[in-house]
C-alpha atoms as a PDB file:
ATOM      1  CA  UNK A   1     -20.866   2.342  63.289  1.00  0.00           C
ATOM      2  CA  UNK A   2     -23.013   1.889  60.450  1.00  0.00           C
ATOM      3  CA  UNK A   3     -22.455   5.807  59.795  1.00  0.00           C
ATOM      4  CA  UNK A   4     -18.815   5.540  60.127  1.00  0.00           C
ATOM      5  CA  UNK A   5     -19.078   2.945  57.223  1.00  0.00           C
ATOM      6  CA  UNK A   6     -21.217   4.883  55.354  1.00  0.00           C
ATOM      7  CA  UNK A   7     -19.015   8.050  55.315  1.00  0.00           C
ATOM      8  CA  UNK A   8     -15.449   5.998  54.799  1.00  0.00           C
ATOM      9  CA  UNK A   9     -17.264   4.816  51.291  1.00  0.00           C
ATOM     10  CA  UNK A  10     -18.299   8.094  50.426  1.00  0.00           C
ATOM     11  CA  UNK A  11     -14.859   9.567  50.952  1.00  0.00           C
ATOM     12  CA  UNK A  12     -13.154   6.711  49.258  1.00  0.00           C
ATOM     13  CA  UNK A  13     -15.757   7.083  46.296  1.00  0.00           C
ATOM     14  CA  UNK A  14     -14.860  10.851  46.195  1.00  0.00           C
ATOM     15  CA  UNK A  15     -11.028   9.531  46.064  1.00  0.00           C
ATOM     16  CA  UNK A  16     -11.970   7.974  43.262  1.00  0.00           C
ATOM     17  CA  UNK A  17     -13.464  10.473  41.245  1.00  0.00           C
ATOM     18  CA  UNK A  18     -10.812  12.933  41.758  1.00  0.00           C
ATOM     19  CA  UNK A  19      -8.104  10.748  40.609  1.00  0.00           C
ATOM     20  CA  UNK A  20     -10.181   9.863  37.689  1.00  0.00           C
ATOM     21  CA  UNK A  21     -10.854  13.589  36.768  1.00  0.00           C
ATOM     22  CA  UNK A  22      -6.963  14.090  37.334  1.00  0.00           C
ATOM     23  CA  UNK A  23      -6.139  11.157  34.925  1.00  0.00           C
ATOM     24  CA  UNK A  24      -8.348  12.590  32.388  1.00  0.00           C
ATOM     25  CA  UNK A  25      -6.827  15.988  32.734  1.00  0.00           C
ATOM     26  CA  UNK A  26      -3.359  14.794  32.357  1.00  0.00           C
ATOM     27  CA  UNK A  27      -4.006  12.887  29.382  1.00  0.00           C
ATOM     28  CA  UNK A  28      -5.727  15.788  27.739  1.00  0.00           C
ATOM     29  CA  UNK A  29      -2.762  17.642  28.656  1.00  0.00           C
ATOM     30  CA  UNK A  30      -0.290  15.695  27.539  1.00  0.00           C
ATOM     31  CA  UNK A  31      -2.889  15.567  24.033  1.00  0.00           C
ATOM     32  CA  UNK A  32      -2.533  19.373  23.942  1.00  0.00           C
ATOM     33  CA  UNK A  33       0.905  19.510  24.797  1.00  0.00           C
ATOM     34  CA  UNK A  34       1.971  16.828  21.927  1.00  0.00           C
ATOM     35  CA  UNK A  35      -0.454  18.672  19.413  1.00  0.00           C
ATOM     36  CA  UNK A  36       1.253  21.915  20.643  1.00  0.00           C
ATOM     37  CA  UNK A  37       5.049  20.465  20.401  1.00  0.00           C
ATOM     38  CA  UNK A  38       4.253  18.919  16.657  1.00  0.00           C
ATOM     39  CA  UNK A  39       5.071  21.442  13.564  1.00  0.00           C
ATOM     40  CA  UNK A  40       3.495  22.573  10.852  1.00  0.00           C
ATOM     41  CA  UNK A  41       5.894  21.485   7.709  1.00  0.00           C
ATOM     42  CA  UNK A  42       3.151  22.338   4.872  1.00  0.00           C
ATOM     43  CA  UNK A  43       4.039  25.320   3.289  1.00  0.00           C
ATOM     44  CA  UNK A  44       1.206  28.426   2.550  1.00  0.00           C
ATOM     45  CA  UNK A  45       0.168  26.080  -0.378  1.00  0.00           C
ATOM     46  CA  UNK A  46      -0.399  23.675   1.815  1.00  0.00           C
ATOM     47  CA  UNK A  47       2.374  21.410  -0.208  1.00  0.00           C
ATOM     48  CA  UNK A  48       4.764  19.461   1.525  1.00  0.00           C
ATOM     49  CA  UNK A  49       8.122  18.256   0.715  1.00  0.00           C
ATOM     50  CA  UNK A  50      10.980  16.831   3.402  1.00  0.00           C
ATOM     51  CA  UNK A  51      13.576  15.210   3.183  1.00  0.00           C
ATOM     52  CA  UNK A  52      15.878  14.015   6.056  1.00  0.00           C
ATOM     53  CA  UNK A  53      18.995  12.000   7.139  1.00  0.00           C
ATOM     54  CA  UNK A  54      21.245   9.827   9.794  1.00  0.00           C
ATOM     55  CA  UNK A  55      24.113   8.814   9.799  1.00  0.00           C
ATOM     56  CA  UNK A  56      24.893   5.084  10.860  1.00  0.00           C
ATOM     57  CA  UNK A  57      27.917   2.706  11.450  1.00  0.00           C
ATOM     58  CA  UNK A  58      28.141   2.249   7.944  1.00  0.00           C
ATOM     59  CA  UNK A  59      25.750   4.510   5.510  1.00  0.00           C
ATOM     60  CA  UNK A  60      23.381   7.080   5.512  1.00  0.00           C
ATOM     61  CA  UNK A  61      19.807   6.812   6.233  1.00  0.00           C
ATOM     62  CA  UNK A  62      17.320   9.255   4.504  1.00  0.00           C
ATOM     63  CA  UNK A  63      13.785   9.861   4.934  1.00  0.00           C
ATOM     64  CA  UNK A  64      11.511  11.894   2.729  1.00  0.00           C
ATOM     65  CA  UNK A  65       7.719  12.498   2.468  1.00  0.00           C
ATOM     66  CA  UNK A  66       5.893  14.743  -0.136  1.00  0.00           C
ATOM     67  CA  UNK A  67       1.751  15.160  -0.633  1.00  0.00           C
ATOM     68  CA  UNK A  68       0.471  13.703  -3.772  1.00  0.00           C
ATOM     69  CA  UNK A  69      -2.371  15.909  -3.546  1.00  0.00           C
ATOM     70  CA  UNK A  70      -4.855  16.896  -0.798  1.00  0.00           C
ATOM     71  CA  UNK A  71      -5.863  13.681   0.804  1.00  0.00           C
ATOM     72  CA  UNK A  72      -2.929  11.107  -0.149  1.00  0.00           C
ATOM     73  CA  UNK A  73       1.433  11.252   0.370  1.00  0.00           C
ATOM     74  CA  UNK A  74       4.327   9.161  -0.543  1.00  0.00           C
ATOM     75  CA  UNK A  75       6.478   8.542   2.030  1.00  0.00           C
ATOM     76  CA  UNK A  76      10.153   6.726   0.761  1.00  0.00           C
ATOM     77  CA  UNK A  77      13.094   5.590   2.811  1.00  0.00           C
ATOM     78  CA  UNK A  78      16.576   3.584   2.501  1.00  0.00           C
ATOM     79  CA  UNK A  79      19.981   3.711   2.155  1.00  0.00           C
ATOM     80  CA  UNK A  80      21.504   6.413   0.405  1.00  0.00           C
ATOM     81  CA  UNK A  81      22.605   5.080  -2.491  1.00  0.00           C
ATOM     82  CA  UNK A  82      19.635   2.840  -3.187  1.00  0.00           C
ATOM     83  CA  UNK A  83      15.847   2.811  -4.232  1.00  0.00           C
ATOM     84  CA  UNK A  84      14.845   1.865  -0.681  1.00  0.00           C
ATOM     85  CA  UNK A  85      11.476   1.463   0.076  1.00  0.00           C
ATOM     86  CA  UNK A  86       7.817   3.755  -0.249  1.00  0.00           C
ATOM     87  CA  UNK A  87       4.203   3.227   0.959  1.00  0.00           C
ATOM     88  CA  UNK A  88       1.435   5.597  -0.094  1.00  0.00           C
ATOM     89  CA  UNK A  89      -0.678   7.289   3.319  1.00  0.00           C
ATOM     90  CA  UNK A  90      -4.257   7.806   2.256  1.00  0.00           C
ATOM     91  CA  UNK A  91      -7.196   9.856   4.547  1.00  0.00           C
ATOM     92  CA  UNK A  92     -10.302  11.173   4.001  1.00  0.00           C
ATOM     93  CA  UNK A  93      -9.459  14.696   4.579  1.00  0.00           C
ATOM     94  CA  UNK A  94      -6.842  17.222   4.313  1.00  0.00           C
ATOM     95  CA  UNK A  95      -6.819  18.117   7.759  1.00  0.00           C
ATOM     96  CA  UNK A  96      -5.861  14.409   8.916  1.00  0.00           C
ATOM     97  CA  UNK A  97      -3.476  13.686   5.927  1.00  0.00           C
ATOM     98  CA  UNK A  98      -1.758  16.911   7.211  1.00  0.00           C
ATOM     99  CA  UNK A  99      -1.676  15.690  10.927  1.00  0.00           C
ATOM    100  CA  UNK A 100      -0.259  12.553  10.163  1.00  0.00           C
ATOM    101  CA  UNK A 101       2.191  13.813   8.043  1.00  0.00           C
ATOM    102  CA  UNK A 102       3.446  16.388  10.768  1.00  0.00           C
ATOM    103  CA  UNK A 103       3.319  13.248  13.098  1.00  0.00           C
ATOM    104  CA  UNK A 104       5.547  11.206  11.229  1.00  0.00           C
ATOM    105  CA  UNK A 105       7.947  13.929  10.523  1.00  0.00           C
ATOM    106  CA  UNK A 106       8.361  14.923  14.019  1.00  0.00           C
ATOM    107  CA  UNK A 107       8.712  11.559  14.531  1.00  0.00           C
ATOM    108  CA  UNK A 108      11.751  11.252  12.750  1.00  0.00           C
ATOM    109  CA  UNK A 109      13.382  13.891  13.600  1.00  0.00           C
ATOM    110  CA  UNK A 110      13.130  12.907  17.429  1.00  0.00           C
ATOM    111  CA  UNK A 111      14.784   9.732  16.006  1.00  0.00           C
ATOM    112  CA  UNK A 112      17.819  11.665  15.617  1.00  0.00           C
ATOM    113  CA  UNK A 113      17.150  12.668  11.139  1.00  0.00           C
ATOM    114  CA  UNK A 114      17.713  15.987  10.122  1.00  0.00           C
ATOM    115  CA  UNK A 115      18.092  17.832   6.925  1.00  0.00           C
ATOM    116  CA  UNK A 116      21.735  18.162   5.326  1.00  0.00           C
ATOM    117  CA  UNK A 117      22.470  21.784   5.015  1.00  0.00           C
ATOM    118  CA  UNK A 118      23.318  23.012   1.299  1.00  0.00           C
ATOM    119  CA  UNK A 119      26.878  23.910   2.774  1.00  0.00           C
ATOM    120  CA  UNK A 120      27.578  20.300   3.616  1.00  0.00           C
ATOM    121  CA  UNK A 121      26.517  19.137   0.451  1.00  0.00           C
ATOM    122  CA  UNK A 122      28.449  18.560  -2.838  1.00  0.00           C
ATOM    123  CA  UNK A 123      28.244  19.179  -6.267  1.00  0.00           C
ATOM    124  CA  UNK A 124      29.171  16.954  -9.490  1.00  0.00           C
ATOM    125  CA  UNK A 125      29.614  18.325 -12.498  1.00  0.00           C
ATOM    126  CA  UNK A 126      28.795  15.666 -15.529  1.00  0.00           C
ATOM    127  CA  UNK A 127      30.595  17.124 -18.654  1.00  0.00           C
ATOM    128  CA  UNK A 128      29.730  15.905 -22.004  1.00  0.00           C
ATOM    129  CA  UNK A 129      31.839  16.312 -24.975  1.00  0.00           C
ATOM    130  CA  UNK A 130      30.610  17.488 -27.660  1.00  0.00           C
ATOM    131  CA  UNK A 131      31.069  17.265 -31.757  1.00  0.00           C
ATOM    132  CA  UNK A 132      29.610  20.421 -31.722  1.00  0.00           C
ATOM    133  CA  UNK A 133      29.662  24.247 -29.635  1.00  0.00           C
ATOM    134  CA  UNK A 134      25.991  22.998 -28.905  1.00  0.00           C
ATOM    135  CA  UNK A 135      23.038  23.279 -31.015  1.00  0.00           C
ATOM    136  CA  UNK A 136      18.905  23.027 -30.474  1.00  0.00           C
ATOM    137  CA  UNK A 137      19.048  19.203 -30.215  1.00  0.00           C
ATOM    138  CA  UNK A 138      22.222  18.933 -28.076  1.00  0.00           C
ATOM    139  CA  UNK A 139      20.040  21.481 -25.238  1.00  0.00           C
ATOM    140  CA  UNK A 140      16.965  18.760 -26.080  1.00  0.00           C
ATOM    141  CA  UNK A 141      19.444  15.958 -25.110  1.00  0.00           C
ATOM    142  CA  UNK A 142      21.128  18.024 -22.087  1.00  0.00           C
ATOM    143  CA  UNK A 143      17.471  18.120 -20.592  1.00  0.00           C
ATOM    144  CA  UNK A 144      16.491  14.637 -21.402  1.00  0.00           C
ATOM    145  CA  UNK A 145      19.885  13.379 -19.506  1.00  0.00           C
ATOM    146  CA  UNK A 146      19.521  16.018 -16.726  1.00  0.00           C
ATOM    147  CA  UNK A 147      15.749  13.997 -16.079  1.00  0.00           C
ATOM    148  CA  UNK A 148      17.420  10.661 -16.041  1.00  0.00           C
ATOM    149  CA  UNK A 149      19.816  11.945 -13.553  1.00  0.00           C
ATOM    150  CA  UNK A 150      17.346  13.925 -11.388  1.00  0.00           C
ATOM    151  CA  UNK A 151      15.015  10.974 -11.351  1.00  0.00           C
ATOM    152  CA  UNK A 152      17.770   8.652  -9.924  1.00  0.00           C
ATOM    153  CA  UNK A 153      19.330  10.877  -7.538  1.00  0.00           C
ATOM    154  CA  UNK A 154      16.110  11.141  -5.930  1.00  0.00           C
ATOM    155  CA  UNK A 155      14.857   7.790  -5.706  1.00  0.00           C
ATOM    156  CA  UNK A 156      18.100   6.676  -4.271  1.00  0.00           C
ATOM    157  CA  UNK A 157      17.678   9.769  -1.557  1.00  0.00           C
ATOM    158  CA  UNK A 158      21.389  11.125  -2.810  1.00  0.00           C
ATOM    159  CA  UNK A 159      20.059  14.406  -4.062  1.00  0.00           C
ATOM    160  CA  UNK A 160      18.942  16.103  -7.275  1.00  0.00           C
ATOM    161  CA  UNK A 161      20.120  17.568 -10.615  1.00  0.00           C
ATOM    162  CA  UNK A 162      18.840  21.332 -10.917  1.00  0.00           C
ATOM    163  CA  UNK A 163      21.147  23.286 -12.993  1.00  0.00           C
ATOM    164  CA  UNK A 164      22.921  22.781 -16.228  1.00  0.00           C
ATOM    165  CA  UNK A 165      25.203  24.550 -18.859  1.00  0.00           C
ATOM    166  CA  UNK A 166      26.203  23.915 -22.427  1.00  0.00           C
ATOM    167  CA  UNK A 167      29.037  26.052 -25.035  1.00  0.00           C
ATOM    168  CA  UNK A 168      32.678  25.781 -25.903  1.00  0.00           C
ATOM    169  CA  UNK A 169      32.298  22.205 -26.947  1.00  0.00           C
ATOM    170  CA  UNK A 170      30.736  21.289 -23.944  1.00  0.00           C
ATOM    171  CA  UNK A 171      27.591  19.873 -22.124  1.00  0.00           C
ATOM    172  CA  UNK A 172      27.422  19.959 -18.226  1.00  0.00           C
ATOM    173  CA  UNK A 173      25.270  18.800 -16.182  1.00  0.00           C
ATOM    174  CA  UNK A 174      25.173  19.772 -11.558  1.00  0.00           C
ATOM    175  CA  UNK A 175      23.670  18.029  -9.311  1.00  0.00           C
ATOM    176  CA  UNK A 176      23.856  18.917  -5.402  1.00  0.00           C
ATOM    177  CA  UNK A 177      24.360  15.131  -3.768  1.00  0.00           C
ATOM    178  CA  UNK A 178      24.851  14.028  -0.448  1.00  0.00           C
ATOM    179  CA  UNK A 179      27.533  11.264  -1.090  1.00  0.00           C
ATOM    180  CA  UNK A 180      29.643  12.397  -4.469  1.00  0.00           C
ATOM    181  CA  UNK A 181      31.889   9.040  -4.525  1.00  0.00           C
ATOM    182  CA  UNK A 182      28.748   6.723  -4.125  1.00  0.00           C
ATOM    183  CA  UNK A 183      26.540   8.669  -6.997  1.00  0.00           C
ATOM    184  CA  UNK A 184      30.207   8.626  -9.279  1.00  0.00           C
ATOM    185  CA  UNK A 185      29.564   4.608  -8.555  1.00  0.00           C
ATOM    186  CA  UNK A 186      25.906   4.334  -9.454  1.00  0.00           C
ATOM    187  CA  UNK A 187      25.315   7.183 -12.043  1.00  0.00           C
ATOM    188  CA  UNK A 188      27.382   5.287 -14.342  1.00  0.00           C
ATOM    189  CA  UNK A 189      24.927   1.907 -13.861  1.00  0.00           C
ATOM    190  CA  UNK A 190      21.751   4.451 -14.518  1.00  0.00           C
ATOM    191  CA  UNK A 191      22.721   5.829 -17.813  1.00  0.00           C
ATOM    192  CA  UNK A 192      23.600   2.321 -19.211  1.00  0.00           C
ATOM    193  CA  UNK A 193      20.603   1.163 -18.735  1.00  0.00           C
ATOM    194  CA  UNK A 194      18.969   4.708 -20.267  1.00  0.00           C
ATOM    195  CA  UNK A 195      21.429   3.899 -23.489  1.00  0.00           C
ATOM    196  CA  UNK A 196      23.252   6.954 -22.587  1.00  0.00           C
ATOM    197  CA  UNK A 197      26.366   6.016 -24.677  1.00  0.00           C
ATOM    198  CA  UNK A 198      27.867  10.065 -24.841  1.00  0.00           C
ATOM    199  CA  UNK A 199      31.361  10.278 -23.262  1.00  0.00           C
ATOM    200  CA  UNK A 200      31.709  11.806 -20.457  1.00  0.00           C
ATOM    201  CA  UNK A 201      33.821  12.317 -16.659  1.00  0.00           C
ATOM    202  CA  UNK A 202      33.172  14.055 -13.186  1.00  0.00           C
ATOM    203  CA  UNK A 203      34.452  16.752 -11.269  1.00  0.00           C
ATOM    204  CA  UNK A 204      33.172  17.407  -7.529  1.00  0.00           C
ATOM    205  CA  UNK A 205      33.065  20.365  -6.069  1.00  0.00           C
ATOM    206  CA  UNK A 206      32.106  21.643  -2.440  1.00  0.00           C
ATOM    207  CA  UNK A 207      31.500  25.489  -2.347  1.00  0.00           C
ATOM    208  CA  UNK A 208      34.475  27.002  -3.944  1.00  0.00           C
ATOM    209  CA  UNK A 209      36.696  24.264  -3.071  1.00  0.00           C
ATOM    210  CA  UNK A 210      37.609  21.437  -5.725  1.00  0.00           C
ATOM    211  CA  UNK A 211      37.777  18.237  -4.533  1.00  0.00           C
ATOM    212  CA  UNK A 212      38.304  15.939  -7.813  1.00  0.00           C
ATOM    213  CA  UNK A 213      38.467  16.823 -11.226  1.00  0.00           C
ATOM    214  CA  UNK A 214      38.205  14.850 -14.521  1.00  0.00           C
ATOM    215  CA  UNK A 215      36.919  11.881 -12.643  1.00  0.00           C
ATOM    216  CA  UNK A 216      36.746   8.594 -15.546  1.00  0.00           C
ATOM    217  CA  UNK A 217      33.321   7.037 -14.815  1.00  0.00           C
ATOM    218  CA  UNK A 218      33.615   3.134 -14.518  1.00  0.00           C
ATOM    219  CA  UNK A 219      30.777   1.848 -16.885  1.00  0.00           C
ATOM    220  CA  UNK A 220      30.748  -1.789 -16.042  1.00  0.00           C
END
């Protein structure tokens, strides 16, 4: 009897073991798998930069990230539209800042964000009058305004200004934007706080097709 009891424990301890060496596989399985299934989105520089949106009920979400430098990122999020929110994510080493970053942008996109492709996106045109057909200090201005705009686009997530023009009496400014009729609302707001007091209007554009043209800003 006594070696009955004797082998029942030593088959039950063996039990034991091999569901605890089958636990530990699975969960370094499921490690490799996850650190399999997560992207790289540094670039050969090792430089990151995403941005990413979704759509709700009533606005659009974005979410970007972008690496500081080697051990530290900014990662910002709101509404488009507004200056939302940022926290800084700091590590020790590249390697980790890099892993978390990946993390968090997988993340995301699991959560149903995605980038915006340039084909969806629109295109303002801010045109300037000028006194002039554009001179040394009207290009110095055109750059100073295209900063203002480029700096607000981006820290309300609704794009960026990259590209500008100037002749013929004339000083424009395009920026590629996700929502055109919310940045026609808070452009406006920016450059009257930046004392931009030029005249100006808006025309939006989508590809090759024209949506509105000589748009009056409201500067209230």
């Amino acid at each position: 009897m006594e070696n009955v009891i004797v082998t029942l424990r030593y088959i039950f301890s063996l039990v034991l073991i091999t569901v605890f060496v089958a636990d530990c596989r699975d969960s370094n399985n499921k490690k490799i798998i996850q650190t399999v299934m997560t992207k790289n989105y540094f670039d050969s520089n090792d430089h990151v930069f995403k941005k990413l949106y979704k759509k709700d009920s009533a606005s659009i979400l974005y979410w970007e990230t972008w690496n500081a430098d080697d051990k530290k990122a900014i990662i910002h999020w709101g509404h488009v539209g507004n200056l939302g929110e940022q926290t800084n994510l700091s590590t020790s080493v590249h390697s980790e800042l890099k892993d978390k970053i990946n993390t968090l942008i997988t993340n995301k996109i699991n959560e149903g964000y995605s980038e915006i492709p340039a084909s969806e996106q629109f295109t303002i045109a801010v045109i300037f009058k000028l006194r002039t057909w554009g001179t040394p200090k009207d290009l110095d201005r055109r750059e100073e305004i295209r900063n203002i705009l480029t700096e607000h686009l981006g820290w309300t997530g609704n794009g960026h200004c990259g590209d500008g023009d100037i002749g013929s009496g004339e000083m424009t400014l395009y920026a590629d934007v996700i929502d055109p009729y919310l940045a026609i609302k808070t452009i406006p707001k920016e450059f009257k706080t930046k004392n931009i007091t030029e005249e100006y209007y808006f025309e939006i554009t989508q590809g090759d097709k024209v949506i509105a043209q000589k748009i009056t800003p409201n500067k209230e």
